[in-house]
N, C-alpha and C. Protein backbone atom coordinates (compact mmCIF):
# COMPACT_ATOMS: atom_id res chain seq x y z
N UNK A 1 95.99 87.95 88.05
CA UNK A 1 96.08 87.66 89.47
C UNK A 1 95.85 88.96 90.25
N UNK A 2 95.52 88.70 91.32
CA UNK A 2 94.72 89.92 92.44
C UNK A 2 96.07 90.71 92.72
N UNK A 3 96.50 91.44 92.71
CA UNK A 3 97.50 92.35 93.12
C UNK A 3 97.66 92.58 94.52
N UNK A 4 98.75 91.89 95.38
CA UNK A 4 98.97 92.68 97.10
C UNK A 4 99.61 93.53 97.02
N UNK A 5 98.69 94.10 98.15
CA UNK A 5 99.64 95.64 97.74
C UNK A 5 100.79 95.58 99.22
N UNK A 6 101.74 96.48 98.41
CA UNK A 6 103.23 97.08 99.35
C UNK A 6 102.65 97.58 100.88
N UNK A 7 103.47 97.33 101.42
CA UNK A 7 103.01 97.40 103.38
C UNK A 7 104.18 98.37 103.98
N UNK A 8 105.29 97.86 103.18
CA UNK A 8 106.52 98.65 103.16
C UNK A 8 107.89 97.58 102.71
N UNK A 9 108.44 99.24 102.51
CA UNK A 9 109.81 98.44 101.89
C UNK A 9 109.86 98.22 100.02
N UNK A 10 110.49 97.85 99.55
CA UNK A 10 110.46 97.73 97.98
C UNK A 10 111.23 96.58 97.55
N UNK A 11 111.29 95.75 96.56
CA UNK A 11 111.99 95.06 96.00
C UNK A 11 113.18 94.42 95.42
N UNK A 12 113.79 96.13 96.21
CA UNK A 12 115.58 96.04 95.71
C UNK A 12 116.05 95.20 96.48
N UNK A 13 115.70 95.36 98.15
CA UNK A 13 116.16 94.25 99.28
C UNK A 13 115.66 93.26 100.29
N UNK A 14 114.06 94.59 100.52
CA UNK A 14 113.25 93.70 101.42
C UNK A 14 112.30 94.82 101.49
N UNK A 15 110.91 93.61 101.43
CA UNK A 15 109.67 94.37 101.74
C UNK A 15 108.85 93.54 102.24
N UNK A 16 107.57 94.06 102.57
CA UNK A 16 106.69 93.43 102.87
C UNK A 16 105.32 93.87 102.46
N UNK A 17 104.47 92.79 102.01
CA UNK A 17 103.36 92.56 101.37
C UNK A 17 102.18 92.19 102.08
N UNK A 18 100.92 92.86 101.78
CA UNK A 18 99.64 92.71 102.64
C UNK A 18 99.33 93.89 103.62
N UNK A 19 98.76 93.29 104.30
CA UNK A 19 98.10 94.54 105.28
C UNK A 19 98.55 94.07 106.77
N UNK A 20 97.90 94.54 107.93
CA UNK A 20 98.18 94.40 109.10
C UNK A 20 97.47 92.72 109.64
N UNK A 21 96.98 92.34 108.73
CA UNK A 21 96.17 90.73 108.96
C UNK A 21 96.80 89.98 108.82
N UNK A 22 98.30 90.27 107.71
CA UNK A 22 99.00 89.17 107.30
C UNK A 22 99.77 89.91 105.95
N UNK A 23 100.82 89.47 106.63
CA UNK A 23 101.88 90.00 105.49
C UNK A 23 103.00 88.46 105.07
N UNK A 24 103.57 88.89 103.40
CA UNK A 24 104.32 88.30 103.21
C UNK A 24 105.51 89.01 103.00
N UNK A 25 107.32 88.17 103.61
CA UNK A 25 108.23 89.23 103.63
C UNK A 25 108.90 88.60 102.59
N UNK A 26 109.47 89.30 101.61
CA UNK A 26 110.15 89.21 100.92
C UNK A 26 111.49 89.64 100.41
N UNK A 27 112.54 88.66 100.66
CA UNK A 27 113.65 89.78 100.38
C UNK A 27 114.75 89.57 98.91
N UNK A 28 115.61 90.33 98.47
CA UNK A 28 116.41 89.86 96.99
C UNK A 28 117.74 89.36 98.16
N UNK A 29 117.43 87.16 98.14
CA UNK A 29 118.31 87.03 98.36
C UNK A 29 119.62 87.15 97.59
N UNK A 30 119.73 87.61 96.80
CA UNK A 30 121.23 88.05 96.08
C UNK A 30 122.26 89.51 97.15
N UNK A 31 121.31 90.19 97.08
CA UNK A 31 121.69 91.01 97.98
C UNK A 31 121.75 91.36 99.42
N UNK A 32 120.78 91.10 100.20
CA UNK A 32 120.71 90.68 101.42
C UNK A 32 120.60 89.30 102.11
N UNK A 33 121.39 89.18 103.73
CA UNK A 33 121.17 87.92 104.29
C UNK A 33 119.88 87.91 104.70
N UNK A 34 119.83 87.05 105.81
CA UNK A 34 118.37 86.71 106.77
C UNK A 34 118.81 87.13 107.89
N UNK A 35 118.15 88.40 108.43
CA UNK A 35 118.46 89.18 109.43
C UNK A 35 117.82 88.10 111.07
N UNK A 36 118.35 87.98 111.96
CA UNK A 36 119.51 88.94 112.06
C UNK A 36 120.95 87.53 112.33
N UNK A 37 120.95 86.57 111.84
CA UNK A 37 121.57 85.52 111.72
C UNK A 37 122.62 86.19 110.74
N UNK A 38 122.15 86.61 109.53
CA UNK A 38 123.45 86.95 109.02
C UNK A 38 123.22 85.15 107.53
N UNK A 39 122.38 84.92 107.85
CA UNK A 39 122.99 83.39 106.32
C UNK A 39 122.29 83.77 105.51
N UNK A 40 122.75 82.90 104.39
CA UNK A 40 122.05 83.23 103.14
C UNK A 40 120.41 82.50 103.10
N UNK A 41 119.90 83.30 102.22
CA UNK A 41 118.72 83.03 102.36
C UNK A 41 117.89 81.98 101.56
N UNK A 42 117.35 81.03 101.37
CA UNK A 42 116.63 80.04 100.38
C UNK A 42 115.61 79.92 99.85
N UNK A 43 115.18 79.58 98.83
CA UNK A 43 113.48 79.56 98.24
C UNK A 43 113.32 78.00 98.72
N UNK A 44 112.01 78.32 98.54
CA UNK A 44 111.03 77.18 98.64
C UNK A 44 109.74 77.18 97.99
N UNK A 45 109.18 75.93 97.41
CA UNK A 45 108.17 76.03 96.84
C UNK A 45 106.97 76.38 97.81
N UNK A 46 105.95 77.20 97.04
CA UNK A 46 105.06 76.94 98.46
C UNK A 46 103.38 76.70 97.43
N UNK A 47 102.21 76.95 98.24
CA UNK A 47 101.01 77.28 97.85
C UNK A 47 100.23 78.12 98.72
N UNK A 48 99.42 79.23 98.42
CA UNK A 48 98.90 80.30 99.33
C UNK A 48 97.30 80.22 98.78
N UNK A 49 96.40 79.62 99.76
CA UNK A 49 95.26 79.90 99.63
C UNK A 49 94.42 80.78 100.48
N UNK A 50 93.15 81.43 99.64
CA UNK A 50 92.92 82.50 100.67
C UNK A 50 91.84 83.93 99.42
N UNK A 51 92.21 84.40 100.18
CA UNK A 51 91.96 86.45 99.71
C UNK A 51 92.97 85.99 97.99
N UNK A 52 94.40 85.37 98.35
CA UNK A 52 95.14 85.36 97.03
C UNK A 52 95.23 84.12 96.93
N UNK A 53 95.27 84.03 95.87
CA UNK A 53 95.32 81.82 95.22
C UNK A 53 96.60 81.79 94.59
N UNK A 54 97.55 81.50 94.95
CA UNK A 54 98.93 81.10 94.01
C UNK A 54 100.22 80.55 94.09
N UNK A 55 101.04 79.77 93.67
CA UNK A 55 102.05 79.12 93.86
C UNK A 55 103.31 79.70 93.52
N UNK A 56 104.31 78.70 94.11
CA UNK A 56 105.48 79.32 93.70
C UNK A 56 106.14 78.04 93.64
N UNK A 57 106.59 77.54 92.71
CA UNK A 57 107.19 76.65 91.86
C UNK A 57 108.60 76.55 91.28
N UNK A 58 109.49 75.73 91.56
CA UNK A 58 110.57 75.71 90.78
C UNK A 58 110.83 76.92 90.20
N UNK A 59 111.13 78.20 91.07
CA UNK A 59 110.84 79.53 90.91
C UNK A 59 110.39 80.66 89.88
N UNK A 60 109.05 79.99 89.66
CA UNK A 60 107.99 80.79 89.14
C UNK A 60 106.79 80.94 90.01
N UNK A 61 105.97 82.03 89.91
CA UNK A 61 104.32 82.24 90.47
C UNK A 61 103.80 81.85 89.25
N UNK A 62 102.98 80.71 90.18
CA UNK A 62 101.82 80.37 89.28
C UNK A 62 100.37 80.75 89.92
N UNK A 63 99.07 81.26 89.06
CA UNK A 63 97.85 81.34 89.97
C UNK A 63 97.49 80.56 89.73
N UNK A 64 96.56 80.12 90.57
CA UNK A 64 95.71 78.84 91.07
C UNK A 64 94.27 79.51 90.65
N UNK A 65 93.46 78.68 90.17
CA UNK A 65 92.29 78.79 89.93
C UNK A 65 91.32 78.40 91.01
C-alpha cells in the first residue's frame, strides 16, 4: 500500500496524515479524548478512494485494489 506521509504529530496520541489538500486525523483513542468536548473517542468502519485505496474494517486496514 502507498504510504501517507506524517503532516504532524505522531502516533502515541494524535497526528495527522497527508498534505495541505487533505489530511487524515488520527488519534490513540486509549489515551486521548476528542478535543475539545472532552468524550471518548470511536472507530468506524470506513472506505477511502482516491491518490490512496483502502478500508478499515472491523478494525483492520484493508487495501483495495
Amino acid at each position: 500500500m502507498k504510504n501517507i506521509p506524517f503532516f504532524s504529530g505522531d502516533l502515541m496520541r494524535f497526528c495527522a496524515l497527508g498534505n495541505e489538500e487533505g489530511l487524515f486525523i488520527l488519534i490513540n483513542k486509549i489515551l486521548k479524548k476528542w478535543y475539545p468536548t472532552q468524550e471518548e473517542a470511536f472507530t468506524s468502519n470506513f472506505i477511502i478512494r482516491g491518490d490512496y485505496n483502502f478500508s478499515f474494517e472491523n478494525g483492520e486496514i484493508k487495501e483495495l485494489l
